[in-house]
Protein backbone atom coordinates (compact mmCIF):
# COMPACT_ATOMS: atom_id res chain seq x y z
CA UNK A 1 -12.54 -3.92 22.04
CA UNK A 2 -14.79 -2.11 19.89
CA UNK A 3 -11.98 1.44 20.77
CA UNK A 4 -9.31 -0.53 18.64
CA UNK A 5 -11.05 -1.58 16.44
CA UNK A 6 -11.85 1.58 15.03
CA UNK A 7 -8.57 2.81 16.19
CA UNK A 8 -7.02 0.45 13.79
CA UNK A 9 -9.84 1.35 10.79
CA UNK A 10 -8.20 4.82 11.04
CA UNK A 11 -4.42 4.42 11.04
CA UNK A 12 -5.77 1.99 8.35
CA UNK A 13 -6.54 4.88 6.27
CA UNK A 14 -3.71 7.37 7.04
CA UNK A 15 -1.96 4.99 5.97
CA UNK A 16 -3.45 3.76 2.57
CA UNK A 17 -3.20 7.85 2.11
CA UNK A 18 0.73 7.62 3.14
CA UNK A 19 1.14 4.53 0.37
CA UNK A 20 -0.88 6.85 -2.37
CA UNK A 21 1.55 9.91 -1.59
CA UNK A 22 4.55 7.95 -1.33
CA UNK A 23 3.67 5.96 -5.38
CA UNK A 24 2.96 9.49 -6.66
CA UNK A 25 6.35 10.54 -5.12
CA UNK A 26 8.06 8.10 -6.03
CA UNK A 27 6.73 7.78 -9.38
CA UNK A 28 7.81 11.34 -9.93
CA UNK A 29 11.08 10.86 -8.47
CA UNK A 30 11.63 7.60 -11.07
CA UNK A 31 10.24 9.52 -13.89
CA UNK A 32 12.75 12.36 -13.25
CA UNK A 33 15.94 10.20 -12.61
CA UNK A 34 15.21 7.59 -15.65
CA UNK A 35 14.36 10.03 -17.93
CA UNK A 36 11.30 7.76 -19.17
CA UNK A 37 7.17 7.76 -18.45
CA UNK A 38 5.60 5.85 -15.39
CA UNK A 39 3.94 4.36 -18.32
CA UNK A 40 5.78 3.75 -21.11
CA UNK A 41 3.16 2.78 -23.62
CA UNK A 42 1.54 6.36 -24.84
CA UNK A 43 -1.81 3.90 -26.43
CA UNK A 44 -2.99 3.10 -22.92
CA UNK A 45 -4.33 6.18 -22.26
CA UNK A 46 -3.88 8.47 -19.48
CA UNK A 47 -6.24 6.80 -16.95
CA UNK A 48 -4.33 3.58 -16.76
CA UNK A 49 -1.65 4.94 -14.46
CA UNK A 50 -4.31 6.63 -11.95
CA UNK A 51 -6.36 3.51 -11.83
CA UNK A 52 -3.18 0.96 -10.93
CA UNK A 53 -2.24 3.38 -8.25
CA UNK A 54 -5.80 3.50 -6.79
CA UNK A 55 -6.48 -0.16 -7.21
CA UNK A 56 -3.32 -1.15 -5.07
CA UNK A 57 -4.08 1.32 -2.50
CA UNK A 58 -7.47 -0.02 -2.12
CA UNK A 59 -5.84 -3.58 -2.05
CA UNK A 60 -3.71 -2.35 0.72
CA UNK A 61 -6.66 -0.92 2.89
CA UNK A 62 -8.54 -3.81 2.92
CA UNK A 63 -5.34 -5.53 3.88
CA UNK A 64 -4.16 -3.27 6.86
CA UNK A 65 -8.05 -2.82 7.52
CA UNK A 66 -8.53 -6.80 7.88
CA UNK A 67 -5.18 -7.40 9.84
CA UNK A 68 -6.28 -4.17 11.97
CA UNK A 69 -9.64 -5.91 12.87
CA UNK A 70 -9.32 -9.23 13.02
CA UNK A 71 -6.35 -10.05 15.05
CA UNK A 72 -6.22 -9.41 18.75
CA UNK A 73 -4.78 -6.66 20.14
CA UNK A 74 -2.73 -8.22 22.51
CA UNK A 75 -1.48 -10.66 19.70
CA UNK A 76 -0.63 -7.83 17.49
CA UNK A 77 2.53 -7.94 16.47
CA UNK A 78 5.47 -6.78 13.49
CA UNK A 79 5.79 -9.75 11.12
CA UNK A 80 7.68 -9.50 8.05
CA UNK A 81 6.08 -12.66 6.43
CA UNK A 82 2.54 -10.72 6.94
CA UNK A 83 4.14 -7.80 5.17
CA UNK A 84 5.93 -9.62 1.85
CA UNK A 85 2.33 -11.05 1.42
CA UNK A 86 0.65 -7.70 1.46
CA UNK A 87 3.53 -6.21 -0.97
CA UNK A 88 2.92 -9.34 -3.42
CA UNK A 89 -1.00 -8.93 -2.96
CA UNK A 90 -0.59 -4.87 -3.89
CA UNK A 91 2.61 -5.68 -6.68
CA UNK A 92 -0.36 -8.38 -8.71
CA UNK A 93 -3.13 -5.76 -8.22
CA UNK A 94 -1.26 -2.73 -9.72
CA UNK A 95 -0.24 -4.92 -12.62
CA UNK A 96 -3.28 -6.96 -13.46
CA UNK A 97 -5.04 -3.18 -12.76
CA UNK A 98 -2.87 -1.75 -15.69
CA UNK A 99 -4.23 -4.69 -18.21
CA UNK A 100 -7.98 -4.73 -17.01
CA UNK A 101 -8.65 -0.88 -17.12
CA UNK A 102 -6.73 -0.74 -20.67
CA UNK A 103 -9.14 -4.04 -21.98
CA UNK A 104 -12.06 -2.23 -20.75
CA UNK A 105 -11.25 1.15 -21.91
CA UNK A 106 -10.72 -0.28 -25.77
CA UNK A 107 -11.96 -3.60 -25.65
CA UNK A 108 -10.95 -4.03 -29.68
CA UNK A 109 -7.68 -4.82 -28.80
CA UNK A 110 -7.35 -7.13 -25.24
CA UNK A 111 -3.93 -8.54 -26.25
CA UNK A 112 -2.08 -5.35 -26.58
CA UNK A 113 -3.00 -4.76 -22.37
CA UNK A 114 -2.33 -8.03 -21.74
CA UNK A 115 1.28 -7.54 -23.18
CA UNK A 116 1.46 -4.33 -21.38
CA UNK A 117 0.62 -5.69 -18.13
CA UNK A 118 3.00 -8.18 -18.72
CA UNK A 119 5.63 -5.71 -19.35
CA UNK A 120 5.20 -4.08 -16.32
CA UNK A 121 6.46 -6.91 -14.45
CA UNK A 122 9.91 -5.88 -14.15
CA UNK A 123 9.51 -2.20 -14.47
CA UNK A 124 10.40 0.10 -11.73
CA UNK A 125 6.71 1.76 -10.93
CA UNK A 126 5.30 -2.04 -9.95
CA UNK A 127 8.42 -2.83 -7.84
CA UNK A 128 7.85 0.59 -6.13
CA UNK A 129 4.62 -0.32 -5.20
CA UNK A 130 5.39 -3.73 -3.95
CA UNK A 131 8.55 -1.79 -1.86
CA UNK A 132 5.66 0.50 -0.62
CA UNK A 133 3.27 -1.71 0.34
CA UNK A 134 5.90 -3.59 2.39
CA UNK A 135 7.18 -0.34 4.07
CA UNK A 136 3.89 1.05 4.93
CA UNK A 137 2.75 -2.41 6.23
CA UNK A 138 5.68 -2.61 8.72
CA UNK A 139 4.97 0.50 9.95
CA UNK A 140 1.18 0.19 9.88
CA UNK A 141 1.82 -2.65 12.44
CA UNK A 142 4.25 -0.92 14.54
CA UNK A 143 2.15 1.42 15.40
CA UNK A 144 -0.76 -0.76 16.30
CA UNK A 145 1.80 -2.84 18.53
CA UNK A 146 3.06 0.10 20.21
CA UNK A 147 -0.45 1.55 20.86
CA UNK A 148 -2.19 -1.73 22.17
CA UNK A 149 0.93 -2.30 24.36
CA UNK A 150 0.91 1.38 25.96
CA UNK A 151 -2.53 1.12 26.90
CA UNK A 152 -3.39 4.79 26.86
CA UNK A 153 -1.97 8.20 26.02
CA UNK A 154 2.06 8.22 25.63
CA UNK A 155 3.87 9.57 28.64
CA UNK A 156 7.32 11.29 28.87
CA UNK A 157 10.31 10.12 30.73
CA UNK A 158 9.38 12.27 33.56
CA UNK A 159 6.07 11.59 34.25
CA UNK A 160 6.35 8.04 35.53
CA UNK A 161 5.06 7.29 38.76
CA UNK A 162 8.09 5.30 40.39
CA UNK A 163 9.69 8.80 41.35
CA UNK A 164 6.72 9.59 44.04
């Protein structure tokens, strides 16, 4: 039990680093095709951006990390209602992120990041992160399912025992 555990803990993390590369790519990608900023408000400051993209990454570790651990392998299995609710969970986090690391940076003015975290609602980076977080889930538990069903290392075609 304890070998799947940690096996899970691991693809846990490849994959929160697969979600980080895939926001910056993507957030590149959207900045180039728009024309516009990842963050279109220039009096947030330039650690706003990097700390929504860390805080839903972390939000999505813990996630994969708890649904890695906690469930059974043998009831491991690809849901797409466990995977909305992980996107959702990472979509709030990189928003409300935006608004509490702009409050605490210039606490004079908390309205102004409460707008702007408001605004981001409907912008492209926060959907991209939801659409993200759902990918990498699905694929997060695909490979879990397909490991804990192989039970051990993967074989080819040819080395099955039902030819001897």
């Amino acid at each position: 039990m304890r070998d799947e555990r940690a096996y899970a803990t691991v693809v846990a993390f490849f994959a929160a680093g697969l979600y980080a590369a895939l926001l910056v790519a993507a957030f590149g990608l959207i900045s180039l095709a728009t024309d516009s900023d990842v963050i279109g408000d220039a009096k947030v400051g330039p650690l706003v951006g990097p700390t929504m993209v860390i805080a839903a990454t972390l939000m999505l570790l813990v996630f994969l990390i708890a649904l890695g651990v906690r469930v059974p392998p043998e009831q491991q299995r690809v849901s797409l209602g466990v995977a909305f609710g992980v996107a959702v969970a990472c979509y709030a986090v990189f928003i409300a992120a935006g608004g509490v690391a702009g409050t605490l940076g210039d606490p004079g003015d908390p309205l102004h990041y409460f707008l702007f975290a408001f605004s981001q609602l409907a912008r492209w980076p926060a959907i991209t992160a939801a659409l993200a977080a759902f990918a990498v889930t699905l694929l997060y538990q695909l490979v879990l399912v397909g490991r804990f069903r192989q039970r051990g290392r993967p074989r080819w075609p040819w080395e099955h025992d039902d030819d001897e």
